[in-house]
Each structure stands twice: as structure tokens, then as C-alpha cells.
PDB file of N, CA and C in Angstrom:
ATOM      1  N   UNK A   1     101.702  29.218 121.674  1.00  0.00           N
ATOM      2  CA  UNK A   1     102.430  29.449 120.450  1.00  0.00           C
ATOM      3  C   UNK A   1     102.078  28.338 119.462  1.00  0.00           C
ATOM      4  N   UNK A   2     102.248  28.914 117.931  1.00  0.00           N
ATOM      5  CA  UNK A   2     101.853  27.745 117.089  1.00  0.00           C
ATOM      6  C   UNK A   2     102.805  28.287 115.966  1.00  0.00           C
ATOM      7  N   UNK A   3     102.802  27.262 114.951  1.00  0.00           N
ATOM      8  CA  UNK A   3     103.496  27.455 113.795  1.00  0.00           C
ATOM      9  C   UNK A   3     102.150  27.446 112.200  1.00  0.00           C
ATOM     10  N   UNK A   4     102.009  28.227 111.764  1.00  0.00           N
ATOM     11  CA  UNK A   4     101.340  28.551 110.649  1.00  0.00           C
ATOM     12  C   UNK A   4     101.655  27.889 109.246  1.00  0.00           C
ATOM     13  N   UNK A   5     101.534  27.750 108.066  1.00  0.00           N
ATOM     14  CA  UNK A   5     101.647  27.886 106.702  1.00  0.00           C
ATOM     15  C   UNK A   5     101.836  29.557 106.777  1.00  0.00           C
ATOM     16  N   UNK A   6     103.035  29.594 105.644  1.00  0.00           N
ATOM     17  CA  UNK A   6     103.371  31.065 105.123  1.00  0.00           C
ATOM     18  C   UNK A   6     102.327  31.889 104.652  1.00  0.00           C
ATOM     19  N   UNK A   7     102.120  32.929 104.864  1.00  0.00           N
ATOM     20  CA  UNK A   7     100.753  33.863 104.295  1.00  0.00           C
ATOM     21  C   UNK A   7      99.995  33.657 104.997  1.00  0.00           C
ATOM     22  N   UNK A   8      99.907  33.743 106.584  1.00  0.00           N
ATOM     23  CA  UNK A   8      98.268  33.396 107.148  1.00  0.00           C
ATOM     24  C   UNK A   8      98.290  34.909 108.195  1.00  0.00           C
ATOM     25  N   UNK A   9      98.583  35.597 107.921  1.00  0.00           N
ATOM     26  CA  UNK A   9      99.266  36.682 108.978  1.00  0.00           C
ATOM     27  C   UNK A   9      97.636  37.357 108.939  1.00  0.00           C
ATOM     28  N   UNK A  10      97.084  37.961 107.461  1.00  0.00           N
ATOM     29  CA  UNK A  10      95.951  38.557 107.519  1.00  0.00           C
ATOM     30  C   UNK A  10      95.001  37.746 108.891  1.00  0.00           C
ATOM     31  N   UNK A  11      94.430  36.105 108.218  1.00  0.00           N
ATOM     32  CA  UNK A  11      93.663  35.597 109.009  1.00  0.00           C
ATOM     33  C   UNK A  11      93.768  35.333 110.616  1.00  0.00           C
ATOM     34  N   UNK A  12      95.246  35.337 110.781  1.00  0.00           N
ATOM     35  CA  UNK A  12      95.348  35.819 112.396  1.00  0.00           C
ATOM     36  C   UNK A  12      95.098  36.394 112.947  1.00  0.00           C
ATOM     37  N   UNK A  13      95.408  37.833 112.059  1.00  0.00           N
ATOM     38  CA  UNK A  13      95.112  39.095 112.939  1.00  0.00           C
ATOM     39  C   UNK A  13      93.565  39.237 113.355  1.00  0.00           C
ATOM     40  N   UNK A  14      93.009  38.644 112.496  1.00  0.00           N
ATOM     41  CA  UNK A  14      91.116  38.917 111.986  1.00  0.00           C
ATOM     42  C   UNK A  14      90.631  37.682 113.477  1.00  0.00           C
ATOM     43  N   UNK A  15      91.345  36.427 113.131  1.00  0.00           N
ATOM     44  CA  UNK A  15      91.031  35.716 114.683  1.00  0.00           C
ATOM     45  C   UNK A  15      91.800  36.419 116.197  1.00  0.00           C
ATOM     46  N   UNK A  16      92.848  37.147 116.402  1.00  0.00           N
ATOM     47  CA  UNK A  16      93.171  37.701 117.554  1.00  0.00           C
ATOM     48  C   UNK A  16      92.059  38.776 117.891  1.00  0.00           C
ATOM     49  N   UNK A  17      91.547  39.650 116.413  1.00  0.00           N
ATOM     50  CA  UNK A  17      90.446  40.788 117.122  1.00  0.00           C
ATOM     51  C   UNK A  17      89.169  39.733 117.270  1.00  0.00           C
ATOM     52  N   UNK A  18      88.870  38.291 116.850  1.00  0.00           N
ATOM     53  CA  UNK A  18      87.529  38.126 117.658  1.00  0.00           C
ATOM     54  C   UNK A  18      87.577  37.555 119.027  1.00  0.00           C
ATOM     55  N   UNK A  19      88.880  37.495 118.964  1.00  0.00           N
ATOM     56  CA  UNK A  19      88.902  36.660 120.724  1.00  0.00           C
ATOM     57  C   UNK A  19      89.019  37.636 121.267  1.00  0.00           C
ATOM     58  N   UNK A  20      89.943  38.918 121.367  1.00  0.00           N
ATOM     59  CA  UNK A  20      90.132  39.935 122.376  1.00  0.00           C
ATOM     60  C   UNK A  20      88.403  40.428 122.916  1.00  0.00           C
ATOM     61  N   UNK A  21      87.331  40.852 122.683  1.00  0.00           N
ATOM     62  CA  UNK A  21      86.245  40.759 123.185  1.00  0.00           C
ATOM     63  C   UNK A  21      86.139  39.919 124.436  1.00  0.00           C
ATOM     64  N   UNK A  22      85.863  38.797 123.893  1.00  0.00           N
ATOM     65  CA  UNK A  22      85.671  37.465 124.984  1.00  0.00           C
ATOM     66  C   UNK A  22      86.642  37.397 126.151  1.00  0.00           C
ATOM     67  N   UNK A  23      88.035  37.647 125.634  1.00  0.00           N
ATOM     68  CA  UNK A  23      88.822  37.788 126.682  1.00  0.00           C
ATOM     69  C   UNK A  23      88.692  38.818 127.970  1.00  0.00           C
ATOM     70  N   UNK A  24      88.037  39.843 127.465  1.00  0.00           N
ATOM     71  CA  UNK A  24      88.035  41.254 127.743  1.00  0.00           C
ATOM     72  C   UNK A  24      87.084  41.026 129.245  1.00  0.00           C
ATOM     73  N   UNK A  25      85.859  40.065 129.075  1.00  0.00           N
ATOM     74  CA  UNK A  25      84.729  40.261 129.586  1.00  0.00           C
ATOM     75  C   UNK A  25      85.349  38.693 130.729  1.00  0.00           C
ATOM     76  N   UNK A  26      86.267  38.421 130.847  1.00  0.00           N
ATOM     77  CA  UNK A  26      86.805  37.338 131.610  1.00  0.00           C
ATOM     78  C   UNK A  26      87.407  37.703 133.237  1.00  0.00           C
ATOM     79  N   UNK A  27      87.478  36.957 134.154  1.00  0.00           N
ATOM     80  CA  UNK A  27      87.461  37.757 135.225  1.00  0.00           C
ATOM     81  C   UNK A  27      88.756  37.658 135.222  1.00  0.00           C
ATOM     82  N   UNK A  28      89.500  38.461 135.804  1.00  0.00           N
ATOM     83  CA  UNK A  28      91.193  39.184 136.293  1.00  0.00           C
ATOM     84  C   UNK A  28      91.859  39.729 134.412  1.00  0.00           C
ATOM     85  N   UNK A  29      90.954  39.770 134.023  1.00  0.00           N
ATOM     86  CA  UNK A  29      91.534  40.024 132.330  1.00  0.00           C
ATOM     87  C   UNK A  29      92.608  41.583 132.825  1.00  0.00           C
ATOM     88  N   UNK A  30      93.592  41.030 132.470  1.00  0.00           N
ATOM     89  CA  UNK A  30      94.039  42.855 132.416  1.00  0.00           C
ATOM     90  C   UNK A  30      94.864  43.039 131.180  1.00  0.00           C
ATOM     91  N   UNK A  31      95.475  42.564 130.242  1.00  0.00           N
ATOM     92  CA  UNK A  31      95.434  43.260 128.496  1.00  0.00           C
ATOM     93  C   UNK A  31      96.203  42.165 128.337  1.00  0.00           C
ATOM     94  N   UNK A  32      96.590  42.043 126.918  1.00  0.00           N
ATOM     95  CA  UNK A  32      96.908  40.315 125.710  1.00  0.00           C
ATOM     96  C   UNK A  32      97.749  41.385 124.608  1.00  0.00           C
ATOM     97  N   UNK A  33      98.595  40.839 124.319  1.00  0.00           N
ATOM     98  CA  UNK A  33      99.718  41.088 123.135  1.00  0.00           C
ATOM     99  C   UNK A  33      99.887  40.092 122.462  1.00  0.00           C
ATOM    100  N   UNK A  34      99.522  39.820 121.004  1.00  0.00           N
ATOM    101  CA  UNK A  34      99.397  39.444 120.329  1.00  0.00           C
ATOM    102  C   UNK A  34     101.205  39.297 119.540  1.00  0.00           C
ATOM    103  N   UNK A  35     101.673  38.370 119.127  1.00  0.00           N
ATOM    104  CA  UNK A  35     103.034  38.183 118.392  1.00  0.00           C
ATOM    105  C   UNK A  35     102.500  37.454 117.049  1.00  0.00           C
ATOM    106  N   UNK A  36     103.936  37.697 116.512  1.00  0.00           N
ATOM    107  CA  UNK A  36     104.406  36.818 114.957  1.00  0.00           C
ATOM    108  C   UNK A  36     105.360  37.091 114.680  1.00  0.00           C
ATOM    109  N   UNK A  37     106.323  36.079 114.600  1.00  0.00           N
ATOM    110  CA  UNK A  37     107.124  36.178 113.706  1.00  0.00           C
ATOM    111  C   UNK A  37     107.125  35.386 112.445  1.00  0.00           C
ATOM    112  N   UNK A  38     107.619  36.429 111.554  1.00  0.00           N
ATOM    113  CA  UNK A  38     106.737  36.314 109.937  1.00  0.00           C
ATOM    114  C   UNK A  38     108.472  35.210 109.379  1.00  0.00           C
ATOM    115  N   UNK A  39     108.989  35.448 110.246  1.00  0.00           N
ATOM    116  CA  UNK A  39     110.248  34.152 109.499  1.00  0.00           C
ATOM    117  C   UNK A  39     110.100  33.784 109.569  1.00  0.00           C
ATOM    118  N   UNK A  40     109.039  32.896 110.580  1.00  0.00           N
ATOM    119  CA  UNK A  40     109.351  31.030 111.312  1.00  0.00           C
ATOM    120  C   UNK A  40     107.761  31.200 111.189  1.00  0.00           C
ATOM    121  N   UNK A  41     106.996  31.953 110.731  1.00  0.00           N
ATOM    122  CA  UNK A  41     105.787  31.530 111.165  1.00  0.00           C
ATOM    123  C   UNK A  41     105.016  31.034 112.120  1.00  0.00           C
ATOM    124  N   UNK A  42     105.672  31.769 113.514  1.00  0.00           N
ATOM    125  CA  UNK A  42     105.185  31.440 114.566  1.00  0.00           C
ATOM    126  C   UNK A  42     103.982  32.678 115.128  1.00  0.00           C
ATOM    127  N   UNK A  43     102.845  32.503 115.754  1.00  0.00           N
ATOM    128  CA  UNK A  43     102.013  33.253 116.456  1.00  0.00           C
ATOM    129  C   UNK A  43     101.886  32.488 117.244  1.00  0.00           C
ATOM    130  N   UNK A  44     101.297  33.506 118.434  1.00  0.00           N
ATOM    131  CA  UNK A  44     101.156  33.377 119.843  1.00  0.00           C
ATOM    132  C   UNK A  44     100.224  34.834 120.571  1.00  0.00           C
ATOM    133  N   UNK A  45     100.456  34.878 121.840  1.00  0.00           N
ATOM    134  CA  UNK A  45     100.096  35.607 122.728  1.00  0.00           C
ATOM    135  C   UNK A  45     100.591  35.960 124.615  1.00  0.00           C
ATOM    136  N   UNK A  46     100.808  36.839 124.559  1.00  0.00           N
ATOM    137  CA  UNK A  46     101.064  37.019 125.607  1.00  0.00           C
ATOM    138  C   UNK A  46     100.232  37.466 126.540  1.00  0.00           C
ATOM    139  N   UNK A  47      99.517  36.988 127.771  1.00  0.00           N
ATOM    140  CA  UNK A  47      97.873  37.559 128.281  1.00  0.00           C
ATOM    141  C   UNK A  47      98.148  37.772 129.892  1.00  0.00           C
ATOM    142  N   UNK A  48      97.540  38.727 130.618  1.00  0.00           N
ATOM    143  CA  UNK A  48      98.116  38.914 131.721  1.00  0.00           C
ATOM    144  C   UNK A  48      97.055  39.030 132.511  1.00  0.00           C
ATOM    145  N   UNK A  49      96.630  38.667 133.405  1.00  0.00           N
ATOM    146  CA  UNK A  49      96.019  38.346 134.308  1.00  0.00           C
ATOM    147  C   UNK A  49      95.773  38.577 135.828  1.00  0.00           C
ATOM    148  N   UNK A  50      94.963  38.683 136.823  1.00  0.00           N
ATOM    149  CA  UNK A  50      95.275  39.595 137.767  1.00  0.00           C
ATOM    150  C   UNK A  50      95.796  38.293 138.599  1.00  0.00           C
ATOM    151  N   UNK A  51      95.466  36.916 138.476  1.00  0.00           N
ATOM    152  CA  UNK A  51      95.678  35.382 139.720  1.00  0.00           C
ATOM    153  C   UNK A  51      96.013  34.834 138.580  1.00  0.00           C
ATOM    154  N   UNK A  52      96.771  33.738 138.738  1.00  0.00           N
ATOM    155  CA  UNK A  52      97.243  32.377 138.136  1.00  0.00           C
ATOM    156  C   UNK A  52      96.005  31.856 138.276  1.00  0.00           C
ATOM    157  N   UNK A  53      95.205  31.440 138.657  1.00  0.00           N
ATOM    158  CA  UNK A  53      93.781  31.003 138.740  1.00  0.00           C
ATOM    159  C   UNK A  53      92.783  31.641 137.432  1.00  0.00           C
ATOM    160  N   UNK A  54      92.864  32.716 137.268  1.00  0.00           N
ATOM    161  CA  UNK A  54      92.265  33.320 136.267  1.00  0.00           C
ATOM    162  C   UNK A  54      93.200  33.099 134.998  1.00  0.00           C
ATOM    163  N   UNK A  55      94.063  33.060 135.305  1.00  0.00           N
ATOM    164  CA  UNK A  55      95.189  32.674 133.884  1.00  0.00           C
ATOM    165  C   UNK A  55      94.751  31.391 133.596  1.00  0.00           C
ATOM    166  N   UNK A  56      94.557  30.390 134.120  1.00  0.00           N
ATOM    167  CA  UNK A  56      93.944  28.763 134.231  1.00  0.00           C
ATOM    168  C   UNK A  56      92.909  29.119 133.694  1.00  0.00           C
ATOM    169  N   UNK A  57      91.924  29.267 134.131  1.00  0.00           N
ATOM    170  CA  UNK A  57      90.364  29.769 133.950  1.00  0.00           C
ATOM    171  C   UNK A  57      90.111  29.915 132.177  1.00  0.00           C
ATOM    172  N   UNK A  58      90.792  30.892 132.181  1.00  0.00           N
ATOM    173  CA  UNK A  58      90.448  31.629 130.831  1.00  0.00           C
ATOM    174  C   UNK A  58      90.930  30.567 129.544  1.00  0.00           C
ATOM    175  N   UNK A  59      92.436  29.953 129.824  1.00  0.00           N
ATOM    176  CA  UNK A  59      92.560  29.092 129.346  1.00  0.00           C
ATOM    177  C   UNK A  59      91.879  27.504 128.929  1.00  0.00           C
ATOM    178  N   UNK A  60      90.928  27.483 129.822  1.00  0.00           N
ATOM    179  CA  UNK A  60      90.468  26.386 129.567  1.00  0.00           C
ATOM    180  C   UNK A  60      89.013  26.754 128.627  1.00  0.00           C
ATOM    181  N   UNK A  61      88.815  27.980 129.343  1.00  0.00           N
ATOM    182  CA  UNK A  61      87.502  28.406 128.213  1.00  0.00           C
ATOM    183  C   UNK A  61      87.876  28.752 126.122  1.00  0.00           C
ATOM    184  N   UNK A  62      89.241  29.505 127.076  1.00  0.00           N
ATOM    185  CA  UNK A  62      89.865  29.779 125.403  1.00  0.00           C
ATOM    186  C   UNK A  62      90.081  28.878 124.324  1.00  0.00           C
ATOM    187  N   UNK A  63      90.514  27.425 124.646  1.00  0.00           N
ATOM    188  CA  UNK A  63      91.591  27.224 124.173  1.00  0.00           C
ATOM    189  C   UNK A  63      90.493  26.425 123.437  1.00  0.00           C
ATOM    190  N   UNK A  64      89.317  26.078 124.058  1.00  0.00           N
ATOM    191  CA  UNK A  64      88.053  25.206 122.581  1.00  0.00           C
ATOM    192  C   UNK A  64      87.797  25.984 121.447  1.00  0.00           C
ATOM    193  N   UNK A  65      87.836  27.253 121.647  1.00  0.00           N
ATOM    194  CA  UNK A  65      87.820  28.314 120.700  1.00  0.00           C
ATOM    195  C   UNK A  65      88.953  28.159 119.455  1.00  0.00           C
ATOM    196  N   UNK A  66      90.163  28.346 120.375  1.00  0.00           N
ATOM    197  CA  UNK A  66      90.795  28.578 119.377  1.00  0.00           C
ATOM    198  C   UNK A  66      91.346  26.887 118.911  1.00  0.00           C
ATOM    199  N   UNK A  67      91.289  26.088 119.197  1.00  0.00           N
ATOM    200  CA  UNK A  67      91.309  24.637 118.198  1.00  0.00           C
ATOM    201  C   UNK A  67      90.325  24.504 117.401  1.00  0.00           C
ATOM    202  N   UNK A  68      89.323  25.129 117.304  1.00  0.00           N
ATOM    203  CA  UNK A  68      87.703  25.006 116.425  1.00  0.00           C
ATOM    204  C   UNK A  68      88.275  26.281 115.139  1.00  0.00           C
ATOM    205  N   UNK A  69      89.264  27.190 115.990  1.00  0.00           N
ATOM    206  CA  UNK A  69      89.309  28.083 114.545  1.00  0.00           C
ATOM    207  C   UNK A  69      90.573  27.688 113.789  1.00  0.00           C
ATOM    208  N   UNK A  70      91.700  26.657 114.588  1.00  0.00           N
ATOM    209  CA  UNK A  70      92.983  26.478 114.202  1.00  0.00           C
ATOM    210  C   UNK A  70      92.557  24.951 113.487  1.00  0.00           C
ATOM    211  N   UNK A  71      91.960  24.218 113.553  1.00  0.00           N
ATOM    212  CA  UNK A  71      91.884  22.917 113.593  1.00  0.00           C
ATOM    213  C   UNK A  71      92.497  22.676 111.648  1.00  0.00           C
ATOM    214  N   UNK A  72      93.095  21.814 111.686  1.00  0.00           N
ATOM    215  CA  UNK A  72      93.694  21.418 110.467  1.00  0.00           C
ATOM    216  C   UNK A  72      94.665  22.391 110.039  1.00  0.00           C
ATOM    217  N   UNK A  73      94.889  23.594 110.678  1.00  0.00           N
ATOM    218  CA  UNK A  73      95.262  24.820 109.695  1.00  0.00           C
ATOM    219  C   UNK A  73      97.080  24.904 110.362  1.00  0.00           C
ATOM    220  N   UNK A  74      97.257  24.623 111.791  1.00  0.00           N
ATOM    221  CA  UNK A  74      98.276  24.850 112.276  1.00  0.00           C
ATOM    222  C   UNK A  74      99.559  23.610 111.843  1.00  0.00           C
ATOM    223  N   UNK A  75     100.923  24.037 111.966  1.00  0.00           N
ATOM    224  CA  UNK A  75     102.366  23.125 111.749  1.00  0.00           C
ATOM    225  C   UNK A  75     102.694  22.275 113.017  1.00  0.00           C
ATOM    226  N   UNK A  76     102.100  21.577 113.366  1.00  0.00           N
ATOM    227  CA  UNK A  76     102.079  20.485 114.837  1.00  0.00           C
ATOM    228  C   UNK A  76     101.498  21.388 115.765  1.00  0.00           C
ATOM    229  N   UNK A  77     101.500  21.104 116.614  1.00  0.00           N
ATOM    230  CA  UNK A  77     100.785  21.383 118.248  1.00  0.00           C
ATOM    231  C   UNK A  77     100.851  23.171 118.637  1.00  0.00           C
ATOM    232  N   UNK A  78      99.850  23.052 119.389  1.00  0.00           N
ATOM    233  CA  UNK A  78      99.577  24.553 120.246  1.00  0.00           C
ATOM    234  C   UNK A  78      99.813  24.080 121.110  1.00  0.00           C
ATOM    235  N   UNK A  79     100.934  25.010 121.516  1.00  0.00           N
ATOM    236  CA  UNK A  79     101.481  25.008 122.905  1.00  0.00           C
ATOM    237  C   UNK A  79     101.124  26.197 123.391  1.00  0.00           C
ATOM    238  N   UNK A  80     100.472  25.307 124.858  1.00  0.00           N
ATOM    239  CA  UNK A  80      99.937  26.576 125.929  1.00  0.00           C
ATOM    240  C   UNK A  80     100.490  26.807 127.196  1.00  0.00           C
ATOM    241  N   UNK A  81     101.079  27.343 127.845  1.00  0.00           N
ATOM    242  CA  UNK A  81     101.579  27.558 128.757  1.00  0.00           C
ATOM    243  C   UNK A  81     101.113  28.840 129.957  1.00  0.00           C
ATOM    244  N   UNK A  82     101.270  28.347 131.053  1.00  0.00           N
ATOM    245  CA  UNK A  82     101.041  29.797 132.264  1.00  0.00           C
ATOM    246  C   UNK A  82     101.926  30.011 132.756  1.00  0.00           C
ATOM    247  N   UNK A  83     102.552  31.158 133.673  1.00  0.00           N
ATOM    248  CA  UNK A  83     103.462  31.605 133.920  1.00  0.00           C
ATOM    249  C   UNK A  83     103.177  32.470 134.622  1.00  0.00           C
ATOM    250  N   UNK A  84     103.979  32.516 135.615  1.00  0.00           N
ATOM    251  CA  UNK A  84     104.045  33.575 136.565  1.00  0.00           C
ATOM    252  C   UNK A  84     104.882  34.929 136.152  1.00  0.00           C
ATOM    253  N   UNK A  85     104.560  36.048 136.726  1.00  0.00           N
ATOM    254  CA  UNK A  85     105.217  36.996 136.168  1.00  0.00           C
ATOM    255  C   UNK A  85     106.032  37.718 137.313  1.00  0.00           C
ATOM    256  N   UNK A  86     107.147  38.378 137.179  1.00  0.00           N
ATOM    257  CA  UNK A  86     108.332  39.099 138.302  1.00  0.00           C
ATOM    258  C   UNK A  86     108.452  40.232 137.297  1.00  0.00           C
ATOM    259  N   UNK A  87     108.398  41.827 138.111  1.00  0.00           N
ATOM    260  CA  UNK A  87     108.347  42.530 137.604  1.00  0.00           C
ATOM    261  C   UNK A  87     109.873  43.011 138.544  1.00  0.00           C
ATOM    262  N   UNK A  88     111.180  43.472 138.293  1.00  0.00           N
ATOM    263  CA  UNK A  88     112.123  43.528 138.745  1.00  0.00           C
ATOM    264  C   UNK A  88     112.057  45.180 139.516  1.00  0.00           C
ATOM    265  N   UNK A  89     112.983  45.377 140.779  1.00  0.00           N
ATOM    266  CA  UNK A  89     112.788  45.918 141.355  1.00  0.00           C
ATOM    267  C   UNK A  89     113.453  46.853 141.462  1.00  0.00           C
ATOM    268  N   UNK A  90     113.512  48.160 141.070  1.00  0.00           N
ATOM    269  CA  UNK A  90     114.783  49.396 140.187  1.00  0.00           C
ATOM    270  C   UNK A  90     115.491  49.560 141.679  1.00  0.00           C
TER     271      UNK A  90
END
């Protein structure tokens, strides 16, 4: 998650479609949801993965990417986080 300057919503969207590719071709990739909220100017992503290992993985490849396209542009720090996921049991 990061915090933006107001009005950057276009240029996000335009950097989320060039990473989804790259992501795509990553091993355990299984699909990424993209967020914003346009009050607080926050974007992020939500990315799901088949191992916590591949969630690691991808992250470390990703994340030079996206500081080379965020660099100067973001409101303090990118925060990255992994997480395990529980899908509840009906």
C-alpha cells in the first residue's frame, strides 16, 4: 500500500496494467486486484499466490520495479506485506 498526490489515479491504473504481464508469467501467480481509495489516496494490491514462497519470490523481483516507477512520486513509504490466506469453512 502507498499514499499518492491527488489526481494520480489515471497513471496507476496505466502502471498496474504494465506489471500484471510480468506478474502473470511468475511461478504460483494465480490473479492480483488492484485497489484505491480516491479519499485518502491510497493504492495497493492484493496478489494471490499458490506458496508463501512464491508470494516472497515475486516480491522481491517486484518491488525494484515498482520503486523505479514510484520513486519521488509516493506520500512516505510502500508498505509491503505477505500474508497467509484462510478461506472459511461453510
Amino acid at each position: 500500500m502507498f499514499t499518492m498526490p491527488p489526481g494520480k489515479r489515471t497513471e496507476m491504473e496505466q502502471l498496474a496494467d504494465r506489471m500484471l504481464p510480468m506478474m502473470k508469467q511468475m511461478p504460483g501467480y494465480v490473479s492480483i486486484t488492484f485497489l484505491v481509495n480516491e479519499e485518502t489516496n491510497e493504492y495497493g494490491g492484493i496478489a494471490l499466490w499458490e506458496t508463501k514462497e512464491n508470494a516472497k519470490s515475486a516480491m522481491k523481483q517486484t518491488a525494484p520495479r515498482m520503486d523505479e516507477a514510484l520513486a519521488g512520486l509516493t506520500i512516505g513509504p510502500i508498505r509491503r506485506d505477505v500474508y497467509e490466506v484462510y478461506e472459511p469453512q461453510a
